[in-house]
Every structure is written in structure tokens, then in C-alpha cells.
Protein backbone atom coordinates (compact mmCIF):
# COMPACT_ATOMS: atom_id res chain seq x y z
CA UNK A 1 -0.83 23.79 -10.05
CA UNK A 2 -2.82 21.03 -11.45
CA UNK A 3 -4.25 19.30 -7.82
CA UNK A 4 -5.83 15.90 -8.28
CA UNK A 5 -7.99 14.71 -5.48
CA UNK A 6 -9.65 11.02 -5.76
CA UNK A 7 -12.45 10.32 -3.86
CA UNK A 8 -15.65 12.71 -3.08
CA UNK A 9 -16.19 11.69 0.24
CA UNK A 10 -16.38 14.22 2.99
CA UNK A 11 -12.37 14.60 3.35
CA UNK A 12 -11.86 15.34 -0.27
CA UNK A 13 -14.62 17.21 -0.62
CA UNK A 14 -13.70 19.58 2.35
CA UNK A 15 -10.38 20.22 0.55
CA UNK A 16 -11.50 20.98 -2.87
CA UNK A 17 -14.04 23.43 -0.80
CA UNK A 18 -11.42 25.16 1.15
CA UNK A 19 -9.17 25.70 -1.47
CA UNK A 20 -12.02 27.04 -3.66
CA UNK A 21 -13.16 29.49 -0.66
CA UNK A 22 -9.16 31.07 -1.25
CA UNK A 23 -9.02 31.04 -4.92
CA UNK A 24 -6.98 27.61 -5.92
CA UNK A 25 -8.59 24.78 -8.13
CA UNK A 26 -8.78 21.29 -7.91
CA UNK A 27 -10.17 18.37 -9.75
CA UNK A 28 -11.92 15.73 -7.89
CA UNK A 29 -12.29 11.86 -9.48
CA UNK A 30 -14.60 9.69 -8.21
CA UNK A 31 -15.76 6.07 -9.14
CA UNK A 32 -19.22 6.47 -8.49
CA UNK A 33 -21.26 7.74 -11.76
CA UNK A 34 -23.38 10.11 -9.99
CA UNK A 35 -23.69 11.89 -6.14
CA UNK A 36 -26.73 9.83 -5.90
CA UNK A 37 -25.22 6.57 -7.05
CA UNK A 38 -25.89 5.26 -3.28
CA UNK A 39 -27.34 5.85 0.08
CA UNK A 40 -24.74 7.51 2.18
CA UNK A 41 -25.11 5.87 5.86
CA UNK A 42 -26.84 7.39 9.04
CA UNK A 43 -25.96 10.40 11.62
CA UNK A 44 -22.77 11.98 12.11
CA UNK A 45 -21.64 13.83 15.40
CA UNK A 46 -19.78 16.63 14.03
CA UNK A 47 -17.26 17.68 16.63
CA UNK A 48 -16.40 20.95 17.84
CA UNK A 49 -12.81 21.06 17.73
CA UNK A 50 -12.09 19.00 14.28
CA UNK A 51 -15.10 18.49 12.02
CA UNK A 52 -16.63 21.93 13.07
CA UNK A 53 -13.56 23.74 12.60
CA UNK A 54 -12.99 22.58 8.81
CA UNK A 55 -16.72 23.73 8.08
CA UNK A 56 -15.69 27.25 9.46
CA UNK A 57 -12.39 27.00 7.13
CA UNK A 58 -14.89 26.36 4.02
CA UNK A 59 -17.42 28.89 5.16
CA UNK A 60 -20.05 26.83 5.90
CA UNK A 61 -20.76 26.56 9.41
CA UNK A 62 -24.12 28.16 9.74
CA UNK A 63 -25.24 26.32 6.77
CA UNK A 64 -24.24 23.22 8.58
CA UNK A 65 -26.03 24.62 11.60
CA UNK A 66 -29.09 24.80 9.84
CA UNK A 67 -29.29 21.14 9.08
CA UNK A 68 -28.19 19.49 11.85
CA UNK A 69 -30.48 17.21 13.65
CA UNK A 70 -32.39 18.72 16.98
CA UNK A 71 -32.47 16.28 20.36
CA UNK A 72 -30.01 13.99 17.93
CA UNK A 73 -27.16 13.78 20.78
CA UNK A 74 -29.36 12.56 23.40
CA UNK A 75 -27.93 9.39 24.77
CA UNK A 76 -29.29 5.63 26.13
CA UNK A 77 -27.22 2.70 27.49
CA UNK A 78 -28.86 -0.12 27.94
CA UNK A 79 -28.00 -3.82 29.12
CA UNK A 80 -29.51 -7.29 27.66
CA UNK A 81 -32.32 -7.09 30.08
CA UNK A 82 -33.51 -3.13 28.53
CA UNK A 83 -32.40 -1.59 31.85
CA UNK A 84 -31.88 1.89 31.60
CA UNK A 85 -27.99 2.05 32.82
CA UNK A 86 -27.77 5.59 31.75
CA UNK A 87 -30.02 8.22 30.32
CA UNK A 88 -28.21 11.72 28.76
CA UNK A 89 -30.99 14.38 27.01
CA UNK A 90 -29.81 16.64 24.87
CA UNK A 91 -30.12 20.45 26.72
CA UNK A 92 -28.74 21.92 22.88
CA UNK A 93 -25.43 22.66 24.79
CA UNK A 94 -23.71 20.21 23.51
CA UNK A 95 -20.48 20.42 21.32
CA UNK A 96 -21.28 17.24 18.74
CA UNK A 97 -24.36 18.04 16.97
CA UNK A 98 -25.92 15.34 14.71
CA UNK A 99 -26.38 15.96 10.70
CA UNK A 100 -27.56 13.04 8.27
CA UNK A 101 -24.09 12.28 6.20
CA UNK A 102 -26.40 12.68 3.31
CA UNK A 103 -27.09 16.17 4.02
CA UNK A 104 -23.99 17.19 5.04
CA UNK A 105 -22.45 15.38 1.61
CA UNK A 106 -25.04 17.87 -0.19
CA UNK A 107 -23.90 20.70 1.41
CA UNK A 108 -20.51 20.21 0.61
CA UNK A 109 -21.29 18.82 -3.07
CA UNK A 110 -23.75 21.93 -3.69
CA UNK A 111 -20.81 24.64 -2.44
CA UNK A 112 -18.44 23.26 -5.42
CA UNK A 113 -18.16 25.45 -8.86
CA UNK A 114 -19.40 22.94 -11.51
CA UNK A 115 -17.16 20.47 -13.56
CA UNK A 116 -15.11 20.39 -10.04
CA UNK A 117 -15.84 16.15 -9.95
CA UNK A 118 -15.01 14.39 -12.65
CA UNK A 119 -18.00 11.44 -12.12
CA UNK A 120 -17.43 7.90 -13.13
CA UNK A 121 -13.51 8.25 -12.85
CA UNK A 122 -12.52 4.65 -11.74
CA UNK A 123 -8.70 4.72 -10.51
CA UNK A 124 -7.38 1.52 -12.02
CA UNK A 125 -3.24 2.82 -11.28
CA UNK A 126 -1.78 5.52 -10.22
CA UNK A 127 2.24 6.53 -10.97
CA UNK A 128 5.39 8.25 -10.72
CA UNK A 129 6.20 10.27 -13.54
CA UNK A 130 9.48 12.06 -11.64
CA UNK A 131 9.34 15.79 -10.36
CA UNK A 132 6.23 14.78 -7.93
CA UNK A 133 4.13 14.51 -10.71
CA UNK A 134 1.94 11.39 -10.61
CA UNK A 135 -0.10 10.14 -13.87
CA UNK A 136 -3.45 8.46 -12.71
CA UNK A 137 -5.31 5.76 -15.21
CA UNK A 138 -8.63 5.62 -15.42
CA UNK A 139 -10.68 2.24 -16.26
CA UNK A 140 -11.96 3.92 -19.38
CA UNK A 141 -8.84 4.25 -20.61
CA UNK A 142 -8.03 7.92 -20.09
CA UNK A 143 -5.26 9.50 -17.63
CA UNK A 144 -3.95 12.46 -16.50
CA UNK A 145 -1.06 14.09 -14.69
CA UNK A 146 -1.32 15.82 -11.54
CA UNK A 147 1.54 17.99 -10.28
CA UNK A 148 -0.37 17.31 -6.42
CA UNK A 149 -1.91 14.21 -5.82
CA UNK A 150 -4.04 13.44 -2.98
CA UNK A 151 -5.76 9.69 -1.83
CA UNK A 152 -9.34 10.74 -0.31
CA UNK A 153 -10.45 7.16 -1.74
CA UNK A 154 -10.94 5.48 1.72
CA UNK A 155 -10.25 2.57 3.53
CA UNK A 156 -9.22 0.57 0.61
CA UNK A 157 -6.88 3.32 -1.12
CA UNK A 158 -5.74 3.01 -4.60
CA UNK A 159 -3.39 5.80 -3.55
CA UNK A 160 -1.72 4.91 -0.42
CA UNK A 161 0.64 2.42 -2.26
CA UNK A 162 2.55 5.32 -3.53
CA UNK A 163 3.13 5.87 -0.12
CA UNK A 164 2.89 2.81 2.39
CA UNK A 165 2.51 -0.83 2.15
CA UNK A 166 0.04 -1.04 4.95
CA UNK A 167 -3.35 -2.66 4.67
CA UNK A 168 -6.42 -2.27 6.86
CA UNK A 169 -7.12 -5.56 9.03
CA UNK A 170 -10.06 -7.05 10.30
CA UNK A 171 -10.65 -5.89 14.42
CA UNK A 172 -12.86 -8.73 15.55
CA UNK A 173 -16.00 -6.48 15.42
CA UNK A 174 -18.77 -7.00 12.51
CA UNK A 175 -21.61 -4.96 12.07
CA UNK A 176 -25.24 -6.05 10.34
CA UNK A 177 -26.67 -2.67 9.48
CA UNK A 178 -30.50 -2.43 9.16
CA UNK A 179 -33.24 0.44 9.28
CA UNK A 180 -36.59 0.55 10.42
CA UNK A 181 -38.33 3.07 8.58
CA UNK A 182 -41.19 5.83 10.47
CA UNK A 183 -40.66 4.06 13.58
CA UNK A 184 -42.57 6.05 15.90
CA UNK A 185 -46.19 4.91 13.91
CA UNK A 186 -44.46 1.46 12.11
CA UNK A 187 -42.45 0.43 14.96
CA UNK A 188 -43.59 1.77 18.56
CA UNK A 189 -41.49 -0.44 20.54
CA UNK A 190 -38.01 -0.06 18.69
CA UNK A 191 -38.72 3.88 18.57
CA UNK A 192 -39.67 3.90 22.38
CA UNK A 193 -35.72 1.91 23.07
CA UNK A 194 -34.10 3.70 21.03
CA UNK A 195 -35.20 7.13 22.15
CA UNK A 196 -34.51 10.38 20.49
CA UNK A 197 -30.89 10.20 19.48
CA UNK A 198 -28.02 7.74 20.03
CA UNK A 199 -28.37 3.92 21.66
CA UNK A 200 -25.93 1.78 22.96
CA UNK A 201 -27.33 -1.45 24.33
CA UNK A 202 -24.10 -3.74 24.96
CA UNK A 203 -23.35 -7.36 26.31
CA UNK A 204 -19.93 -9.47 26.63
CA UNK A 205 -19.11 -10.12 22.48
CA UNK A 206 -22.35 -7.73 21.01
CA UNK A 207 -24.79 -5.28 21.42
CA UNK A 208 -26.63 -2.64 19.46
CA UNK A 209 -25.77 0.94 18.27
CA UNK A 210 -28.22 2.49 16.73
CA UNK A 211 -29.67 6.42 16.22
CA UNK A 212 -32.74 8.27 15.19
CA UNK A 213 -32.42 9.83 11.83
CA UNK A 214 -33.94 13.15 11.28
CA UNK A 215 -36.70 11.35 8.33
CA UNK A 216 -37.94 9.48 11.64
CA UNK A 217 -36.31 6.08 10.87
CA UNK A 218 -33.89 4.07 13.05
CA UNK A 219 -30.65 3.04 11.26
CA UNK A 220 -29.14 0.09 13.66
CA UNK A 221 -25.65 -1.78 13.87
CA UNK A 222 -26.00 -5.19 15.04
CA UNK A 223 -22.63 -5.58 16.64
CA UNK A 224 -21.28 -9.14 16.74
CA UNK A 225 -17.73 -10.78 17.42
CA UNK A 226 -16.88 -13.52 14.82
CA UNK A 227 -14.84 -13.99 12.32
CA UNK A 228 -15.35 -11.80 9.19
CA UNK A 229 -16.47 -14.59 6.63
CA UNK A 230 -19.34 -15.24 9.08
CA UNK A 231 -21.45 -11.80 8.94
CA UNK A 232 -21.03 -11.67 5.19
CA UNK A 233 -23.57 -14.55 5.15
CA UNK A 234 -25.72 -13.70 7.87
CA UNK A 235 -29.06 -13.77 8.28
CA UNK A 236 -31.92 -12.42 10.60
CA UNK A 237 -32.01 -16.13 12.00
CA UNK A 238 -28.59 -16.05 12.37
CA UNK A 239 -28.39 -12.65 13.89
CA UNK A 240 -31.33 -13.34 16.25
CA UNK A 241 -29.64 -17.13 17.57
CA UNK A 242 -26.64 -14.44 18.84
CA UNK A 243 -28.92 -12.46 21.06
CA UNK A 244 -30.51 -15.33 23.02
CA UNK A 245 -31.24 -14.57 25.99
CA UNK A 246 -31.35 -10.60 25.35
CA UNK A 247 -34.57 -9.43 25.96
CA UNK A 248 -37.15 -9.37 23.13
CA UNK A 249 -37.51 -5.74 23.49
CA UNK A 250 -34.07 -5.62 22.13
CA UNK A 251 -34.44 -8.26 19.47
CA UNK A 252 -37.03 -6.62 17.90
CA UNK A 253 -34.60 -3.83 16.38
CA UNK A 254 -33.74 -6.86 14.67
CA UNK A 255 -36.74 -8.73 13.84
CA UNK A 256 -38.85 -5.49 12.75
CA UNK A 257 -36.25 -4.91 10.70
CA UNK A 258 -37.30 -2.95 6.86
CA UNK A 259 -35.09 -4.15 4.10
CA UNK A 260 -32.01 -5.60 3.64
CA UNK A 261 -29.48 -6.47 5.73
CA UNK A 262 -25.97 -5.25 5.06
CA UNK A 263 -22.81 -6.47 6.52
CA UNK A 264 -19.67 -4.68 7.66
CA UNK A 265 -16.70 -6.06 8.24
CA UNK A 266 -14.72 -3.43 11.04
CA UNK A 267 -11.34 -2.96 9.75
CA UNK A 268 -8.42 -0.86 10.64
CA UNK A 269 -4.99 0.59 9.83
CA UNK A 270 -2.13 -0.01 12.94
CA UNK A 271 -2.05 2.76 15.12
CA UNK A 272 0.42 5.07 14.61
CA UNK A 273 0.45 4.71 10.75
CA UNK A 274 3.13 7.12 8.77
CA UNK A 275 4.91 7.10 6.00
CA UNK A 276 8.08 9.00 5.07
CA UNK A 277 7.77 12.04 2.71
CA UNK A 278 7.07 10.86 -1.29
CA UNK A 279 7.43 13.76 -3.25
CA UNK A 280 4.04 15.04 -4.80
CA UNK A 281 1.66 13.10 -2.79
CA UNK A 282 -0.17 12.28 0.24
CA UNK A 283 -3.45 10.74 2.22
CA UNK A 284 -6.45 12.32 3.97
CA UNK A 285 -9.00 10.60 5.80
CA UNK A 286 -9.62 6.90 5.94
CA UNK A 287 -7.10 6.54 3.29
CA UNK A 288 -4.35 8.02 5.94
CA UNK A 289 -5.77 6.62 9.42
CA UNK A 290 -8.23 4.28 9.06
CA UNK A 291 -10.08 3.38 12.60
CA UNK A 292 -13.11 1.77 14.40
CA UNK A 293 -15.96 4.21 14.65
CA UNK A 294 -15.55 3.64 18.24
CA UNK A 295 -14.29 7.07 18.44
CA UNK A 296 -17.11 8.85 16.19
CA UNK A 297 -13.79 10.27 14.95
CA UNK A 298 -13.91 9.02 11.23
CA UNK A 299 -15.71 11.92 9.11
CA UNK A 300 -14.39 14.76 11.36
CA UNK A 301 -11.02 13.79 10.86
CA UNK A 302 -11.11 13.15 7.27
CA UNK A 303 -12.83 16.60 7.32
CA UNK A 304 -10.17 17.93 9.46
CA UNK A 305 -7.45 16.79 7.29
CA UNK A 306 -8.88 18.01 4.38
CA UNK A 307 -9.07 21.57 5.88
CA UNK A 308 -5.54 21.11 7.23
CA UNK A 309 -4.28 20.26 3.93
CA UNK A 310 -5.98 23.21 2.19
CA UNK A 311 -4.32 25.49 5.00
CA UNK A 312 -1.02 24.36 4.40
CA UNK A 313 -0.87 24.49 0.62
CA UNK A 314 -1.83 28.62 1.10
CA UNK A 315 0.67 28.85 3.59
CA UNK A 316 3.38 27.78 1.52
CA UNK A 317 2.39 29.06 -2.41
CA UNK A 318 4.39 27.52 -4.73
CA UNK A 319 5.96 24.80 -2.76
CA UNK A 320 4.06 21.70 -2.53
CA UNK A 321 7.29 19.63 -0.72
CA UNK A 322 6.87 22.57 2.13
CA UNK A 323 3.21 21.98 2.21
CA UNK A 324 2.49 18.33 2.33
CA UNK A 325 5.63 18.31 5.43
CA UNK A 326 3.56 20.87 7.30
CA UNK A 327 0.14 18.93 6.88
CA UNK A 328 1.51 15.46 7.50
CA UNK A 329 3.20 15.64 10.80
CA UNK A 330 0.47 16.95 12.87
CA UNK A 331 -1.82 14.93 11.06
CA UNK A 332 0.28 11.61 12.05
CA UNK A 333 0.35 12.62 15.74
CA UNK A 334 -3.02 13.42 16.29
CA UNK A 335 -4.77 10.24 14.38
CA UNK A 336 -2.29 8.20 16.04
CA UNK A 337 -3.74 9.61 19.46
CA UNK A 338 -7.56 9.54 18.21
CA UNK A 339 -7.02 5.77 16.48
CA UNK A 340 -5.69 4.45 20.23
CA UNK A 341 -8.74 6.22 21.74
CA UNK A 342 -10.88 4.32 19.30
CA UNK A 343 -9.43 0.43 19.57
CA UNK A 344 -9.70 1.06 23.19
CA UNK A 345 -13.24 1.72 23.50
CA UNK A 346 -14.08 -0.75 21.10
CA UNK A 347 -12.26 -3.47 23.71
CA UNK A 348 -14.46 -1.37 26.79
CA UNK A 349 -17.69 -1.44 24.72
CA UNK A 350 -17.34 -5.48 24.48
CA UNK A 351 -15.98 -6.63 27.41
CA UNK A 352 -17.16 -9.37 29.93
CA UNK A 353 -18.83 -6.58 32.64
CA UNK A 354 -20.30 -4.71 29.56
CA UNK A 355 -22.08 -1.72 29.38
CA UNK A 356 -20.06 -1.15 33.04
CA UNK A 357 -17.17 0.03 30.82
CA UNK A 358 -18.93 2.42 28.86
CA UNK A 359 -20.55 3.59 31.97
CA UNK A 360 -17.19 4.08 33.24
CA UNK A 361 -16.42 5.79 30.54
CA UNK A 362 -19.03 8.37 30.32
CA UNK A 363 -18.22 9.10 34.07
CA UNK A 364 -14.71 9.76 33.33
CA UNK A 365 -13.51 6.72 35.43
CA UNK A 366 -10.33 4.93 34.12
């Protein structure tokens, strides 16, 4: 069975891995010319019951273990004023261990037989050719036909028209990423706010999220409500005028900022999103269930899916119709729950009593 993947991202990557660990090929495409065509974002919390579990499926749990990043789920809430609201250490008993997406990425990349990504693969359109079989075009001109094909390609799919009309929208949120690089001797004071693992410093409208990466460097979200053509032209001026008022301790994860700025727009598919069955194809990941990150949820369910998906196809050899119905149910029910959680406490994280919400939250008060 020829089984095209597109997209090496953590989701597609998982499945290629899985089915590799039990003895079935797959080809994954991917636009970017190289793994190290870009910087791949700060920490992930890699969760017990999801993202944990598909590492286990691809044998690769103590490897994961080995890298992931020590005190990194210690947590801080903060208000405007720098007023420790809440203070959580990390004892090591904790079930969402931190890893640098980079390394985890490598460590999924590295467990791959060569020649498994096809680099440099652009997906310019993607086809029926009857009997489930779907012929993908590539921007160089080439093509093949898969008899399986699966969208791993992310929030802006070239793949999930085959299956759904939906399109991500725009939740209100924007974030302005930046870093601060060897904080602890560069940047005392941001280091000292931040702490040892994850921030959340929140007002009515904004805040900051930010984390200590395991090179020693802060990588910060500068969370605003506007409208999405405004943080695309945003800069440190701009950013700063929206904290007034916010203590300078706080501003200065902004102001001691190292490099560029880079805007995000946060955008998400509706809740709930399905599709009926189309014969010889389906999503995983972002692709399937785009959401906030307000759940930490993204990676470990595209991971999760991934794993699924790999699980199903053995369980049904020879019948790909069979397999893709097993995978896609459970998959629709439980990011349908997880994308609700994640809209939710985006609206808690921003509201008019904020960080109370989050607070409230933590405490297990509805």
C-alpha cells in the first residue's frame, strides 16, 4: 500500500514512525527543503495520556525522557503589578514534562529509515483519481499516486479540501513572539519573572506567556486583543503603548527583547469539526482540529492522532475504508472535547477579573 503523508511536523512524523516500528512504509512530502530550513518554536508539555502515549507506540519514550527539560513545568501567575498570584515548583512528579519542539522534531526525524521524506515537495493540488486513490502535484512539476492519503500539513491544509470546506478563523487573540537569549547573565530581571519554567502574567485584553528554554533563553508571547491586520505591523512601540500601566518589570520582557519580532495571528477550526467518510483519505493534527494553544493540546494531539492512525491501519490489514472509520470517530469526539476546553480558557485567561480566572482554574473552581 503506497501511504502518502504531507507534512513532517510532529503528527506526520509520529505516523510514519509507528508504522515503521510494525513493518509498513510510508512516504512523507514536505515543503520545506531541509529539517533545518527553520527554527521550530519553544517548549512543549508533552502529556501523559496523549502525546506520551504515541511516543510509547513508536518506541521512543525513554529517548524522549532523556531530553526533556528538568524544573521546565514549574509554574508563575502574575498580575500587571508583578504580584505573585500563584507560585507551582516542579517536585519531578508531574505528568507534562517539557522538551524543546526542536529536540523532540530530531528525535522523531533521526528514528526514520532514510529516503522516508521526500524534502522540498511543495503540494500545489491534490485529487481524486477513483478507487481512493488520490494523485498529489508537486510545484516542480512531478506527482504521484497514493492508494492512502493523509493531510499532516497544518492549519492551512492543502488536504482538507478533499474532505471539508472549513477554514480556520481568526479568535481575537494575537501573539508577538520574541526571545531573550542567556537571560540569567544578559537579562537578570526578565529571567528572575519568568522563573524556571512556564509564566503567565495576564490583564483584561493581554498578558504574557512565556517559558524558559533548556539553552537558557526566554521565548515570550506578547498576548494582545485586536484585530489581526494590527499585530502583523506591530512594533516594540506599539507593543509597549498596550501595556501602559503594567509594571516595568513586566515590560521589560518586551523592551529587552533579542531579535525580531514575529507575529501570530490565533486562528481556529469550529469546534466540533467532522467530515463524512471520503474514500482514501483523511486529516491528523492541526489539519483535522485546529485550536488555541490555550489547551497546550496542539502537538500531543497531532501526535496522538498520528499514533491512532498507525494503530488502526494494523488493526485492519488490507482495508484502508475499515481503518480510516476506526481512527476518525474517536478522533472527532475527543478534539471536539479538547478544542471547547481550549476556546474556553482562552475567554478565562482574558477576561475583565484576569489572572482570577486562571487562578480559578488551577484550583479546580468552576
Amino acid at each position: 500500500m503506497n501511504i502518502a503523508i504531507v507534512g513532517a511536523g510532529l503528527g506526520g512524523l509520529t505516523l510514519a514512525r509507528v508504522l515503521h516500528v510494525n513493518g509498513i512504509g510510508a512516504t512523507i512530502y514536505e515543503s520545506e527543503p531541509s529539517a533545518d530550513a527553520r527554527t521550530q518554536g519553544g517548549m512543549l508539555d508533552i502529556h501523559e495520556e496523549d502525546g506520551q502515549q504515541a511516543l510509547r507506540d513508536a518506541h521512543l519514550h525513554d529517548e524522549f525522557r532523556a531530553r526533556v527539560h528538568a524544573g521546565g513545568e514549574a509554574t508563575r501567575v502574575l498580575d500587571r503589578h508583578n504580584t505573585v498570584r500563584l507560585e507551582q515548583p516542579d517536585d519531578g512528579q508531574g505528568g507534562r514534562p517539557e522538551i524543546d519542539r526542536g529536540h523532540l522534531r530530531r528525535l522523531l526525524l533521526d528514528s526514520l529509515p532514510a529516503g522516508t521524506i521526500r524534502w522540498g515537495c511543495k503540494v500545489v493540488g491534490a485529487a481524486p483519481v477513483g478507487c481512493g486513490r488520490h494523485e498529489l502535484t508537486f510545484a516542480d512539476g512531478s506527482s504521484v499516486v497514493s492508494d492512502l492519503l493523509v493531510g499532516a500539513d497544518g492549519a492551512w491544509s492543502r488536504i482538507r479540501p478533499l474532505v471539508s470546506g472549513a477554514t480556520p478563523s481568526y479568535t481575537g487573540i494575537s501573539f508577538a513572539e520574541v526571545d531573550l537569549l542567556d537571560a540569567d547573565r544578559r537579562h537578570p530581571g526578565p529571567a528572575a519573572v519568568v522563573g524556571g519554567g512556564m509564566l503567565f502574567a495576564l490583564g483584561p485584553d493581554r498578558g504574557f506567556l512565556a517559558h524558559r528554554e533548556a539553552d537558557g533563553s526566554l521565548h515570550v508571547y506578547v498576548a494582545v486583543r485586536r484585530e489581526a491586520d494590527w499585530i502583523r505591523a506591530a512594533d516594540q512601540a506599539a507593543l509597549l503603548a498596550e501595556f501602559a500601566g503594567w509594571t516595568p518589570e513586566l515590560r521589560a520582557l518586551i523592551t529587552e527583547a533579542d531579535g525580531p519580532i514575529v507575529p501570530r495571528t490565533i486562528n481556529a477550526l469550529p469546534i466540533g469539526h467532522r467530515w463524512d467518510r471520503v474514500p482514501g483519505v483523511t486529516l491528523i493534527g492541526d489539519a483535522a482540529h485546529l485550536m488555541s494553544p490555550f489547551a497546550g493540546a496542539g502537538a500531543n494531539l497531532a501526535m496522538f492522532d498520528g499514533s491512532e492512525l498507525a494503530r488502526a491501519i494494523l488493526a485492519n490489514p488490507g482495508d484502508v475504508e475499515a481503518a480510516l472509520a476506526a481512527y476518525e470517530e474517536p478522533m472527532f469526539v475527543r478534539s471536539a472535547r479538547i478544542a471547547a476546553e481550549a476556546a474556553g480558557t482562552l475567554e478565562i485567561c482574558f477576561r475583565a477579573d484576569a489572572p482570577q480566572g486562571l487562578l480559578d482554574l488551577f484550583a479546580g473552581v468552576q
